[in-house]
PDB file of N, CA and C in Angstrom:
ATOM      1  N   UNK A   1       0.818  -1.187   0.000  1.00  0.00           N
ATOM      2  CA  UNK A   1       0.000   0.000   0.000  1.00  0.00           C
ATOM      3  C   UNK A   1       0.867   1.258   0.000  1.00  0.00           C
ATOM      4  N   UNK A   2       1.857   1.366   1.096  1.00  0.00           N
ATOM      5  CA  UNK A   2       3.029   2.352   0.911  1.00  0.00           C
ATOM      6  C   UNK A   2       3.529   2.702  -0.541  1.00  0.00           C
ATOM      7  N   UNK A   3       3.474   1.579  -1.578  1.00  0.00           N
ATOM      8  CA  UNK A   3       4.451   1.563  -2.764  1.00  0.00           C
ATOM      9  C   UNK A   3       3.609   2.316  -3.680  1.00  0.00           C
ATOM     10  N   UNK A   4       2.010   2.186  -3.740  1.00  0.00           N
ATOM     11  CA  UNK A   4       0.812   2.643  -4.119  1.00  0.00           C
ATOM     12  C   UNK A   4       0.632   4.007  -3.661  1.00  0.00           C
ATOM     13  N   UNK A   5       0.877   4.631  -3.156  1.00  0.00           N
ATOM     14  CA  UNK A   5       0.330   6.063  -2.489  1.00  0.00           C
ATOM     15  C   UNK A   5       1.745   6.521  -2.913  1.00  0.00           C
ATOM     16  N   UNK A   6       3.197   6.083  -2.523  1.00  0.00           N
ATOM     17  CA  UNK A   6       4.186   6.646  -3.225  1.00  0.00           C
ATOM     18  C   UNK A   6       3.923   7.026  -4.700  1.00  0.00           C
ATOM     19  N   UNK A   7       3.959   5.804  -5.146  1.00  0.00           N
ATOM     20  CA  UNK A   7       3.947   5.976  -6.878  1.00  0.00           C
ATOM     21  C   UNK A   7       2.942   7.295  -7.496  1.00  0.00           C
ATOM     22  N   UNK A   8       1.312   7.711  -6.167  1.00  0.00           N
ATOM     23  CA  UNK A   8       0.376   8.039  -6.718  1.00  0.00           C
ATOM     24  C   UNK A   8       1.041   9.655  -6.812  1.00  0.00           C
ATOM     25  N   UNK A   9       1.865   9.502  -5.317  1.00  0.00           N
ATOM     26  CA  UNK A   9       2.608  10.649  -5.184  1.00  0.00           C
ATOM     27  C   UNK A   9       3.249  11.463  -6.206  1.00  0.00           C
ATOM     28  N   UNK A  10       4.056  10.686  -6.461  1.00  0.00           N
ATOM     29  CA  UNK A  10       4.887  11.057  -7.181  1.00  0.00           C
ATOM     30  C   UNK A  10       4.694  11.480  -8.755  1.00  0.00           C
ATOM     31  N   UNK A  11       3.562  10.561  -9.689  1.00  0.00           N
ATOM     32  CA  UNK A  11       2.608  11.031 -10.657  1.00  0.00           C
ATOM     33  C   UNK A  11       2.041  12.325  -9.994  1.00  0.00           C
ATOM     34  N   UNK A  12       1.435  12.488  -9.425  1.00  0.00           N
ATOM     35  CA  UNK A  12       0.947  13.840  -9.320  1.00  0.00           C
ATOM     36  C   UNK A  12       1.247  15.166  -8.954  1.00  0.00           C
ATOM     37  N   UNK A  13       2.495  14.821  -8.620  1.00  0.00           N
ATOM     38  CA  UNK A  13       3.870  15.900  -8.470  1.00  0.00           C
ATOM     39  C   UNK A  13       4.243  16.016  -9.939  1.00  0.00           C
ATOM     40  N   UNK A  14       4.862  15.806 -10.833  1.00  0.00           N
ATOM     41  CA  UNK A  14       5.120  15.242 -12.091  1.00  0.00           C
ATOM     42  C   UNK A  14       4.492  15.580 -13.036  1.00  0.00           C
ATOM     43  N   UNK A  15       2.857  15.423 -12.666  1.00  0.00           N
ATOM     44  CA  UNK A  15       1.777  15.969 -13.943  1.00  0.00           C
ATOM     45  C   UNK A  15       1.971  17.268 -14.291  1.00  0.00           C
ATOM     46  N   UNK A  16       1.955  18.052 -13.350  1.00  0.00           N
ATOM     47  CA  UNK A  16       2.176  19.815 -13.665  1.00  0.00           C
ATOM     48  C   UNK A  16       2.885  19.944 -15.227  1.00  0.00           C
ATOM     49  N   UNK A  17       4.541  19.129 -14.543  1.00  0.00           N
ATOM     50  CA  UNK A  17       5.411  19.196 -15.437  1.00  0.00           C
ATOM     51  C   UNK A  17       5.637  18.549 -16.809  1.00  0.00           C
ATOM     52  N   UNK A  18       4.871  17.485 -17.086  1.00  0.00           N
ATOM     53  CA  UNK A  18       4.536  16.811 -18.282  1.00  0.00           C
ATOM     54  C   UNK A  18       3.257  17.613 -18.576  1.00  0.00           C
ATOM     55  N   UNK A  19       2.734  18.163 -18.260  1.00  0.00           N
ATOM     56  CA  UNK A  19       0.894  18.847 -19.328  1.00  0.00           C
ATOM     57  C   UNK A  19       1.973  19.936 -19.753  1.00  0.00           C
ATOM     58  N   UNK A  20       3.290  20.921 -19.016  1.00  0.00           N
ATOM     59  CA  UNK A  20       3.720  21.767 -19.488  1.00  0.00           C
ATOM     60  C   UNK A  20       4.689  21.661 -20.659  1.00  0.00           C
ATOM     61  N   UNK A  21       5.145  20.206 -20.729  1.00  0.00           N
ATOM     62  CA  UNK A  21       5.971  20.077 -21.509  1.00  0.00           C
ATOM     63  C   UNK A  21       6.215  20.018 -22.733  1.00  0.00           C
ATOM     64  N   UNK A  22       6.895  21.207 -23.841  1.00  0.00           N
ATOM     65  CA  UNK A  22       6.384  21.553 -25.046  1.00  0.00           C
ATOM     66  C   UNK A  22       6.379  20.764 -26.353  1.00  0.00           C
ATOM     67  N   UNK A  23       5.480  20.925 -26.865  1.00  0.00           N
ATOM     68  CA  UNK A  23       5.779  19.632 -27.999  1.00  0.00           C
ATOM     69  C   UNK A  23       7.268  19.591 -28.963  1.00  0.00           C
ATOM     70  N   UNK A  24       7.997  18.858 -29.082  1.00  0.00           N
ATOM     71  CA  UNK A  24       9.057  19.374 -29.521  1.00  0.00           C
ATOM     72  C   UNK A  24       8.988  19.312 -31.172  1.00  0.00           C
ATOM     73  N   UNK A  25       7.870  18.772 -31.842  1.00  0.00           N
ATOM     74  CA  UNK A  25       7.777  19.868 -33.313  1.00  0.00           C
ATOM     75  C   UNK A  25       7.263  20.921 -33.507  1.00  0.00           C
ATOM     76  N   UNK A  26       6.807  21.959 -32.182  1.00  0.00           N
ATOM     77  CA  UNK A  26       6.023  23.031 -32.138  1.00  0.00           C
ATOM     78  C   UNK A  26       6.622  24.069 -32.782  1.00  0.00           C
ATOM     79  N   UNK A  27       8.051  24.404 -32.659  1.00  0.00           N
ATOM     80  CA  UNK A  27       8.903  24.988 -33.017  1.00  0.00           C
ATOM     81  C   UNK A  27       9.109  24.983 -34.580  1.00  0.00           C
ATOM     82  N   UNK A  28       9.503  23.801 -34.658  1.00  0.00           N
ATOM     83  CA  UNK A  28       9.756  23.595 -35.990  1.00  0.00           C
ATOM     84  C   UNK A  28       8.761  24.038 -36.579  1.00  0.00           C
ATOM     85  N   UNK A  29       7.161  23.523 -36.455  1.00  0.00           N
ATOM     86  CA  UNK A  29       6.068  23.795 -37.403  1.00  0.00           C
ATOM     87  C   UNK A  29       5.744  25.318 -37.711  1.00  0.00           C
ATOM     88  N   UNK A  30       6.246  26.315 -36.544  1.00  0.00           N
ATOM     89  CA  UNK A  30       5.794  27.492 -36.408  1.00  0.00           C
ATOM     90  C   UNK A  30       6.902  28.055 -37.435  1.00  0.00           C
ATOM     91  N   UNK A  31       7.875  27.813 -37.282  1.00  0.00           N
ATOM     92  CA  UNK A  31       9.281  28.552 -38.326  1.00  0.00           C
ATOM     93  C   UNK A  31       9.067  27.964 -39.679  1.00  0.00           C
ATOM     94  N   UNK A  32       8.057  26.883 -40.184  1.00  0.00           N
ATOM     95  CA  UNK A  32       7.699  26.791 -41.336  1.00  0.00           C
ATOM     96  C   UNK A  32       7.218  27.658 -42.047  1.00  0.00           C
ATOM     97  N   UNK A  33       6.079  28.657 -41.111  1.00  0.00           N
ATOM     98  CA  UNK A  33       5.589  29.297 -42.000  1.00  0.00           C
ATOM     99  C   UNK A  33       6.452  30.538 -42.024  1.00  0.00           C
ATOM    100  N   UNK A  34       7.521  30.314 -42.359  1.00  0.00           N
ATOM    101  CA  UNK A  34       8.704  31.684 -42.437  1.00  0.00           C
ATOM    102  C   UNK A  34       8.855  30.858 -43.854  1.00  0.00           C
ATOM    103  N   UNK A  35       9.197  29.527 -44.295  1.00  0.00           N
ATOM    104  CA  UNK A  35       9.952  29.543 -45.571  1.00  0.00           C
ATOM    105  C   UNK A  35       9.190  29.889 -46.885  1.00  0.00           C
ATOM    106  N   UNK A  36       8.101  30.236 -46.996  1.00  0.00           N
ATOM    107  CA  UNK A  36       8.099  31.132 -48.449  1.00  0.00           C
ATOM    108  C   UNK A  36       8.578  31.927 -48.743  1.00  0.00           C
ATOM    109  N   UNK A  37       9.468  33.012 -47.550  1.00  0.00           N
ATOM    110  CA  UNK A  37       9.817  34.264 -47.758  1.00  0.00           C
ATOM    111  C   UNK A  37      11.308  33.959 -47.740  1.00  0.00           C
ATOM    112  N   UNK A  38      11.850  33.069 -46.531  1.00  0.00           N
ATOM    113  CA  UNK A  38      13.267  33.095 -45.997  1.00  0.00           C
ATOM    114  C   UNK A  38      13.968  32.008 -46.380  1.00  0.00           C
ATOM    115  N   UNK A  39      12.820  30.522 -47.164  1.00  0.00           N
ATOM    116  CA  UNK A  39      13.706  29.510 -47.380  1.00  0.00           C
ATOM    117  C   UNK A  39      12.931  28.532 -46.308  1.00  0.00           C
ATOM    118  N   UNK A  40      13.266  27.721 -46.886  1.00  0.00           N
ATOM    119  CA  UNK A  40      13.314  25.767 -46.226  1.00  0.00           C
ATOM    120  C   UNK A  40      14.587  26.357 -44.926  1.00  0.00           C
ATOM    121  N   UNK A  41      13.976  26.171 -43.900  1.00  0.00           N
ATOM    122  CA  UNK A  41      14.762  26.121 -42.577  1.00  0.00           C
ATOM    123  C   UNK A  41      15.661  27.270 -42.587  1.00  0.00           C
ATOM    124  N   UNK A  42      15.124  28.434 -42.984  1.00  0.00           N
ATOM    125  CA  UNK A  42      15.792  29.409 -42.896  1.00  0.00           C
ATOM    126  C   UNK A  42      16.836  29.710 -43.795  1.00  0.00           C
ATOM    127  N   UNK A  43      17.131  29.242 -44.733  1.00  0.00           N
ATOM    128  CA  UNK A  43      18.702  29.009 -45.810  1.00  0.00           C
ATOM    129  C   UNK A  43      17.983  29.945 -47.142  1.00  0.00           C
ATOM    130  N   UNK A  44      18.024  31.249 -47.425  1.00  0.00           N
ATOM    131  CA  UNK A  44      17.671  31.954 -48.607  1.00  0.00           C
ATOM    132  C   UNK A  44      18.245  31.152 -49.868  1.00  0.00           C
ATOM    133  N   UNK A  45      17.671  31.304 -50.941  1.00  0.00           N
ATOM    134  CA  UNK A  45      18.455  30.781 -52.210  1.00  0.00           C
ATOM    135  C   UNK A  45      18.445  32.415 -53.093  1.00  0.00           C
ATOM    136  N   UNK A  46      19.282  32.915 -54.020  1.00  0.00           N
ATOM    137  CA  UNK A  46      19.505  33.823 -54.290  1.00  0.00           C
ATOM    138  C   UNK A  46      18.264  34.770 -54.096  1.00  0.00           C
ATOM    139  N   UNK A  47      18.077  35.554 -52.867  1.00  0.00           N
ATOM    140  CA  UNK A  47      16.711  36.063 -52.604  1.00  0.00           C
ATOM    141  C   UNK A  47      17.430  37.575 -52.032  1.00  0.00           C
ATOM    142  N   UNK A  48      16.744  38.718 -51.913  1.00  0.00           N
ATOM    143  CA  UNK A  48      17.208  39.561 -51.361  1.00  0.00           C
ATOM    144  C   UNK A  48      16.394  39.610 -49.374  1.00  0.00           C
ATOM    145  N   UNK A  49      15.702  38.288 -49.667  1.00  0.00           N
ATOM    146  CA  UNK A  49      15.052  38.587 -48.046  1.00  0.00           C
ATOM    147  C   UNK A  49      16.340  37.416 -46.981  1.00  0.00           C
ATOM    148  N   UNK A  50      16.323  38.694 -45.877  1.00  0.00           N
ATOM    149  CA  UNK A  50      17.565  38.046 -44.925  1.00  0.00           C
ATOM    150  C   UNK A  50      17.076  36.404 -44.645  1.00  0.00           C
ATOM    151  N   UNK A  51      18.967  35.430 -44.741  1.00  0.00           N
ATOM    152  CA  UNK A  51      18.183  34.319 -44.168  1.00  0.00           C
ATOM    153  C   UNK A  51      18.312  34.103 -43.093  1.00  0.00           C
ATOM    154  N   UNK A  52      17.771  33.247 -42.276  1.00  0.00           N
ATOM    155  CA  UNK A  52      17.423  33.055 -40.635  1.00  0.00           C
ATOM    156  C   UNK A  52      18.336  32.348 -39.756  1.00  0.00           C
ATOM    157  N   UNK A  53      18.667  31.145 -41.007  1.00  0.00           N
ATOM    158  CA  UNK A  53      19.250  30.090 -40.142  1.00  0.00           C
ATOM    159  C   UNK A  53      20.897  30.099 -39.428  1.00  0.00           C
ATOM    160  N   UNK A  54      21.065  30.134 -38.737  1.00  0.00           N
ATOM    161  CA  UNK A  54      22.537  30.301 -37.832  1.00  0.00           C
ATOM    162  C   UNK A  54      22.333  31.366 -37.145  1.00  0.00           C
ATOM    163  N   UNK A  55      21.517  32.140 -37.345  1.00  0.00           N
ATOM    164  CA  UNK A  55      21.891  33.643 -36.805  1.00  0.00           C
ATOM    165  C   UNK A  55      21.627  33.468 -35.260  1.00  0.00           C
ATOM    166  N   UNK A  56      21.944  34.388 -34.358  1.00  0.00           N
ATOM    167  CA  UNK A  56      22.221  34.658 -33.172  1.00  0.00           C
ATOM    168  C   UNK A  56      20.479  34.172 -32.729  1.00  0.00           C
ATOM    169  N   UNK A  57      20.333  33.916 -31.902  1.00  0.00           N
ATOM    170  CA  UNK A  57      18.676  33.624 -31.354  1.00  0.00           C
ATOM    171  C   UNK A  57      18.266  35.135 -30.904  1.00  0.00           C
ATOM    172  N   UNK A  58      18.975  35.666 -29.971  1.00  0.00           N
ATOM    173  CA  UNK A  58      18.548  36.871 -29.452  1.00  0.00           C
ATOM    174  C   UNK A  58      18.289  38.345 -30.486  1.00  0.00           C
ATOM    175  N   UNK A  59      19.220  37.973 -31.450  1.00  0.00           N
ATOM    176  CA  UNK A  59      18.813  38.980 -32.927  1.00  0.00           C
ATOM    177  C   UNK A  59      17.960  38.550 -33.055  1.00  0.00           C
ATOM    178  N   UNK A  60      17.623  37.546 -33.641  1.00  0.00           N
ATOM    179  CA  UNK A  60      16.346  37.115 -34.313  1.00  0.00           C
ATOM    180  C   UNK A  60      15.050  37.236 -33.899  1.00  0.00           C
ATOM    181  N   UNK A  61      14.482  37.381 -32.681  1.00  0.00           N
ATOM    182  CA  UNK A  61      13.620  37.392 -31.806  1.00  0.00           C
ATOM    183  C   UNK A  61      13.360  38.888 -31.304  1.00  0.00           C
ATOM    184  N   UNK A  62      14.752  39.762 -31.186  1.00  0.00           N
ATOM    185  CA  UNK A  62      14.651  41.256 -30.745  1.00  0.00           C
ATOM    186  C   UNK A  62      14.440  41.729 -32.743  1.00  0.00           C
ATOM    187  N   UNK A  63      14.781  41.532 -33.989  1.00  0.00           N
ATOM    188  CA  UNK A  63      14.145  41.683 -34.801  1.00  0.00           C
ATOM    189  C   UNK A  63      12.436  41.713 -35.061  1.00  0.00           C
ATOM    190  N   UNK A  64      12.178  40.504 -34.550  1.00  0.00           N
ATOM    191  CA  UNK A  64      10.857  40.036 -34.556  1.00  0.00           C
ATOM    192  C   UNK A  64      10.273  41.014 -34.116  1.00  0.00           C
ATOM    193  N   UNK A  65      10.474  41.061 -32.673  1.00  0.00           N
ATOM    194  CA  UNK A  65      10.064  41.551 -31.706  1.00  0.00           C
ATOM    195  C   UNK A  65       9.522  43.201 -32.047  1.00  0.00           C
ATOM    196  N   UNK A  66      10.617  43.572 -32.874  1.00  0.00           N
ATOM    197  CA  UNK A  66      10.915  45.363 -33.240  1.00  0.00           C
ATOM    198  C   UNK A  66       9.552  45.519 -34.412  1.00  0.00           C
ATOM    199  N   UNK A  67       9.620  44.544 -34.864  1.00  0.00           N
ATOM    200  CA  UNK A  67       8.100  44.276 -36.147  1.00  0.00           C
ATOM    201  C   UNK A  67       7.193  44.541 -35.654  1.00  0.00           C
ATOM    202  N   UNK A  68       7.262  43.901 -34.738  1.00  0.00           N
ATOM    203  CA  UNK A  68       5.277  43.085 -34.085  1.00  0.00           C
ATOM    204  C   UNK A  68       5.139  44.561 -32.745  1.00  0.00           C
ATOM    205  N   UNK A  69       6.128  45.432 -32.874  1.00  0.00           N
ATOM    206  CA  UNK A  69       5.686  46.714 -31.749  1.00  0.00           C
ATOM    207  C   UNK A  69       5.599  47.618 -32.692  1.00  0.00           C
ATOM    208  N   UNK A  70       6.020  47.672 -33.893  1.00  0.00           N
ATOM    209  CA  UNK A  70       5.584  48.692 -34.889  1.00  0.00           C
ATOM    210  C   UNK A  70       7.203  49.553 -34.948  1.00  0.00           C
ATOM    211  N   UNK A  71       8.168  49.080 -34.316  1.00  0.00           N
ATOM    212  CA  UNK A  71       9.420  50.415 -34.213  1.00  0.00           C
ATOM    213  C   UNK A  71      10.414  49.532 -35.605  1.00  0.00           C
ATOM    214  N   UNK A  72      10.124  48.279 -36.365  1.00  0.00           N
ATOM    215  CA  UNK A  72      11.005  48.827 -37.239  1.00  0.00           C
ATOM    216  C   UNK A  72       9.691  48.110 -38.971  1.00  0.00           C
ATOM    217  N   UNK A  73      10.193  49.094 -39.763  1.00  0.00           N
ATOM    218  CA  UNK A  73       9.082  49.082 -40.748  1.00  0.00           C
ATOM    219  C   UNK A  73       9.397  47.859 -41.613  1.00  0.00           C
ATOM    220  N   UNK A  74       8.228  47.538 -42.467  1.00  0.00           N
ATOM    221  CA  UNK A  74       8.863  46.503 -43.357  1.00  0.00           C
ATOM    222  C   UNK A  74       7.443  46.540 -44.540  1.00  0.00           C
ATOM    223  N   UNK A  75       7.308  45.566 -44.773  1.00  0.00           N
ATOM    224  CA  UNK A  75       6.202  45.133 -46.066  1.00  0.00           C
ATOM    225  C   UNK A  75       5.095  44.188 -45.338  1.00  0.00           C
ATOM    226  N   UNK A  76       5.768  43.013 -45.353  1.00  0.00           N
ATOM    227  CA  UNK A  76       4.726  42.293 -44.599  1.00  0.00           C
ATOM    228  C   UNK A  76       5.282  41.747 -43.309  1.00  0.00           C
ATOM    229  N   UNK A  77       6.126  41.639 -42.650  1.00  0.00           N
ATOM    230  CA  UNK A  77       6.941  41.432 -41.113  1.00  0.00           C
ATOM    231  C   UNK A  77       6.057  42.178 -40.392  1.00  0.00           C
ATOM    232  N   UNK A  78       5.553  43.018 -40.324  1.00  0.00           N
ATOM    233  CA  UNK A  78       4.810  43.593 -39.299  1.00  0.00           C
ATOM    234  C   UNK A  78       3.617  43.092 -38.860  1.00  0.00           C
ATOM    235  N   UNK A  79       3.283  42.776 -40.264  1.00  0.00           N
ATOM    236  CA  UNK A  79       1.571  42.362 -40.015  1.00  0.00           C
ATOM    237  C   UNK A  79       1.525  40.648 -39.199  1.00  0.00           C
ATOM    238  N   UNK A  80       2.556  40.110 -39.970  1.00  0.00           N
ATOM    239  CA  UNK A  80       2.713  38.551 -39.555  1.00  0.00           C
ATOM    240  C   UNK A  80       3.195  38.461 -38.329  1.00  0.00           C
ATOM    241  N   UNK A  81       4.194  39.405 -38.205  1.00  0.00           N
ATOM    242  CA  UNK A  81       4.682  39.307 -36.606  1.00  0.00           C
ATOM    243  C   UNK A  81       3.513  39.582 -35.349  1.00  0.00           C
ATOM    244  N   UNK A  82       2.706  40.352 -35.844  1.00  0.00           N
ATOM    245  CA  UNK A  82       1.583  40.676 -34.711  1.00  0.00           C
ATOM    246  C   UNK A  82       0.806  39.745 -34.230  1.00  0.00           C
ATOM    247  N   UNK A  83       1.051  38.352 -35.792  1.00  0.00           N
ATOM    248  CA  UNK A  83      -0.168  37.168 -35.100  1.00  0.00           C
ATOM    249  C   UNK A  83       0.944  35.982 -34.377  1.00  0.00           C
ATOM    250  N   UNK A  84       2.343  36.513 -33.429  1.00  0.00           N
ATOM    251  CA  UNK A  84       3.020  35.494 -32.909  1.00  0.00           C
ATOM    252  C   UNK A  84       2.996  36.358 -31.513  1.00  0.00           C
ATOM    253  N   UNK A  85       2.483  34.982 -30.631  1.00  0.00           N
ATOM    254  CA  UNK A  85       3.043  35.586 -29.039  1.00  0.00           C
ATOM    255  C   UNK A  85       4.307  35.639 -28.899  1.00  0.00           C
ATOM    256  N   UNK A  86       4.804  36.392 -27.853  1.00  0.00           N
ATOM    257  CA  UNK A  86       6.072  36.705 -27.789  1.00  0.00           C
ATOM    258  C   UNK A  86       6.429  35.108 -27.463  1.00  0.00           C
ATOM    259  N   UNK A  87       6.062  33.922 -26.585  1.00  0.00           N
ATOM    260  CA  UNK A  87       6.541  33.211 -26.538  1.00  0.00           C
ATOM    261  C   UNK A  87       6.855  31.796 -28.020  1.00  0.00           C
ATOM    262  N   UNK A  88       5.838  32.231 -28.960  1.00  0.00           N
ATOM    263  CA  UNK A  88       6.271  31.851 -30.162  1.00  0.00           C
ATOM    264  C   UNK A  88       7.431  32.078 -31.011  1.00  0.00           C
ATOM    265  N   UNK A  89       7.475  33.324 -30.889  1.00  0.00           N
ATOM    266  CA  UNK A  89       8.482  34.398 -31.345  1.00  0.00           C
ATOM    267  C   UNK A  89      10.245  33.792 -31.130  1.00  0.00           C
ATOM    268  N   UNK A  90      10.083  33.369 -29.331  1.00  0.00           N
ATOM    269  CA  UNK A  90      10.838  32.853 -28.827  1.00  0.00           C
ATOM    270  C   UNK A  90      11.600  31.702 -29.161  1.00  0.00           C
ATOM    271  N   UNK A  91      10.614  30.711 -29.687  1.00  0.00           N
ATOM    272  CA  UNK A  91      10.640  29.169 -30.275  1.00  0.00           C
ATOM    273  C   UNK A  91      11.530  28.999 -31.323  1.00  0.00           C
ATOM    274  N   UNK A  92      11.237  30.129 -32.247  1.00  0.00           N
ATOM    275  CA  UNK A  92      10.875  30.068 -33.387  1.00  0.00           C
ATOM    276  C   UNK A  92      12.763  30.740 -33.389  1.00  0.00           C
ATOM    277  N   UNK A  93      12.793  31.575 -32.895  1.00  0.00           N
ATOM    278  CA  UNK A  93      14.050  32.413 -32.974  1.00  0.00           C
ATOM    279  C   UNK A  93      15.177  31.367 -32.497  1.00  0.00           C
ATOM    280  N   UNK A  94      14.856  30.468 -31.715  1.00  0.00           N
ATOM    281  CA  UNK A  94      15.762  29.381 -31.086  1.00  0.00           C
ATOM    282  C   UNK A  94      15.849  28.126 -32.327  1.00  0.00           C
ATOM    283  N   UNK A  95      14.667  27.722 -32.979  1.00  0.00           N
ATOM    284  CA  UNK A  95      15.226  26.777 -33.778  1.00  0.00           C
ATOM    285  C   UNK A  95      15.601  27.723 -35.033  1.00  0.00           C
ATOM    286  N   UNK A  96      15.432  28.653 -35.373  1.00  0.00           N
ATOM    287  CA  UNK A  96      16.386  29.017 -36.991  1.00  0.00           C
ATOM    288  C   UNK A  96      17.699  29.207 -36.709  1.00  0.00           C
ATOM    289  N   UNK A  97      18.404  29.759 -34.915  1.00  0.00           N
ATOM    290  CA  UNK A  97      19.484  29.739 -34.442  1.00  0.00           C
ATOM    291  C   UNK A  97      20.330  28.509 -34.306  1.00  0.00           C
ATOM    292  N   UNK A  98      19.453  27.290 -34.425  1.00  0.00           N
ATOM    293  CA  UNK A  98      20.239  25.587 -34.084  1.00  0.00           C
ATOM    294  C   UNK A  98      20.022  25.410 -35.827  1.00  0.00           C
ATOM    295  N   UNK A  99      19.627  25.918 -36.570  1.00  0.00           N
ATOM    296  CA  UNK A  99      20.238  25.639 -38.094  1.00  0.00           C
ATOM    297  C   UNK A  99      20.984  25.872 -39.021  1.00  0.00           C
ATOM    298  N   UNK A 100      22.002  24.980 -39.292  1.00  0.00           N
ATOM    299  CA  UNK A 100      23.114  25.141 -40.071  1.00  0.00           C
ATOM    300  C   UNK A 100      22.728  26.288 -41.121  1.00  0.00           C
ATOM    301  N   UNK A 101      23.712  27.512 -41.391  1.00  0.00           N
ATOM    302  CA  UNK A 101      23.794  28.429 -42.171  1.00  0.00           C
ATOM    303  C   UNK A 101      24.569  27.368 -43.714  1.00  0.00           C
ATOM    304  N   UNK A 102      23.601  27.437 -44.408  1.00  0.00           N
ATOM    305  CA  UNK A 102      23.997  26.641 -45.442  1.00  0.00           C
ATOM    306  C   UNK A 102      25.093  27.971 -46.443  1.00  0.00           C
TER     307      UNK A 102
END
């Protein structure tokens, strides 16, 4: 019975942290909808729009970021950036930063 109320314990300590735990293609799927403009995983092919992948995470995200508050101008970055929470923003800036700059 001890081993039973432990175990129940311990699942329910635990749950918090597994319902929080993020899907790990969430990231990826969200930085998809960047490659019509920036490329397959961030890698431009002769394009004049910046590409994503390698760059610093914290650029990438304080870029974002400068869009979606209106302080730096663009074409369409502004409008798209407004429909990402900052914690998307976040995701998203971290996996084009873990991709090889082709």
């Amino acid at each position: 019975m001890r081993n039973l109320i432990t175990t129940i314990a311990l699942a329910a300590a635990a749950a918090p942290a597994l319902a929080q735990a993020p899907d790990p293609t969430l990231a990826r799927n969200l930085a998809a909808t960047c490659a019509n403009c920036h490329g397959t995983n961030g890698v431009t092919r002769g394009s004049d729009v910046e590409p994503l992948a390698g760059k610093p995470k914290d650029e990438l995200a304080r870029k974002v970021m400068e869009f979606k508050q209106g302080k730096k101008p663009g074409t369409i970055m502004p409008q798209l950036a407004k429909g990402y929470t900052d914690e998307q923003i976040e995701l998203m800036a971290g996996w084009f930063a873990a991709q090889p700059a082709k």
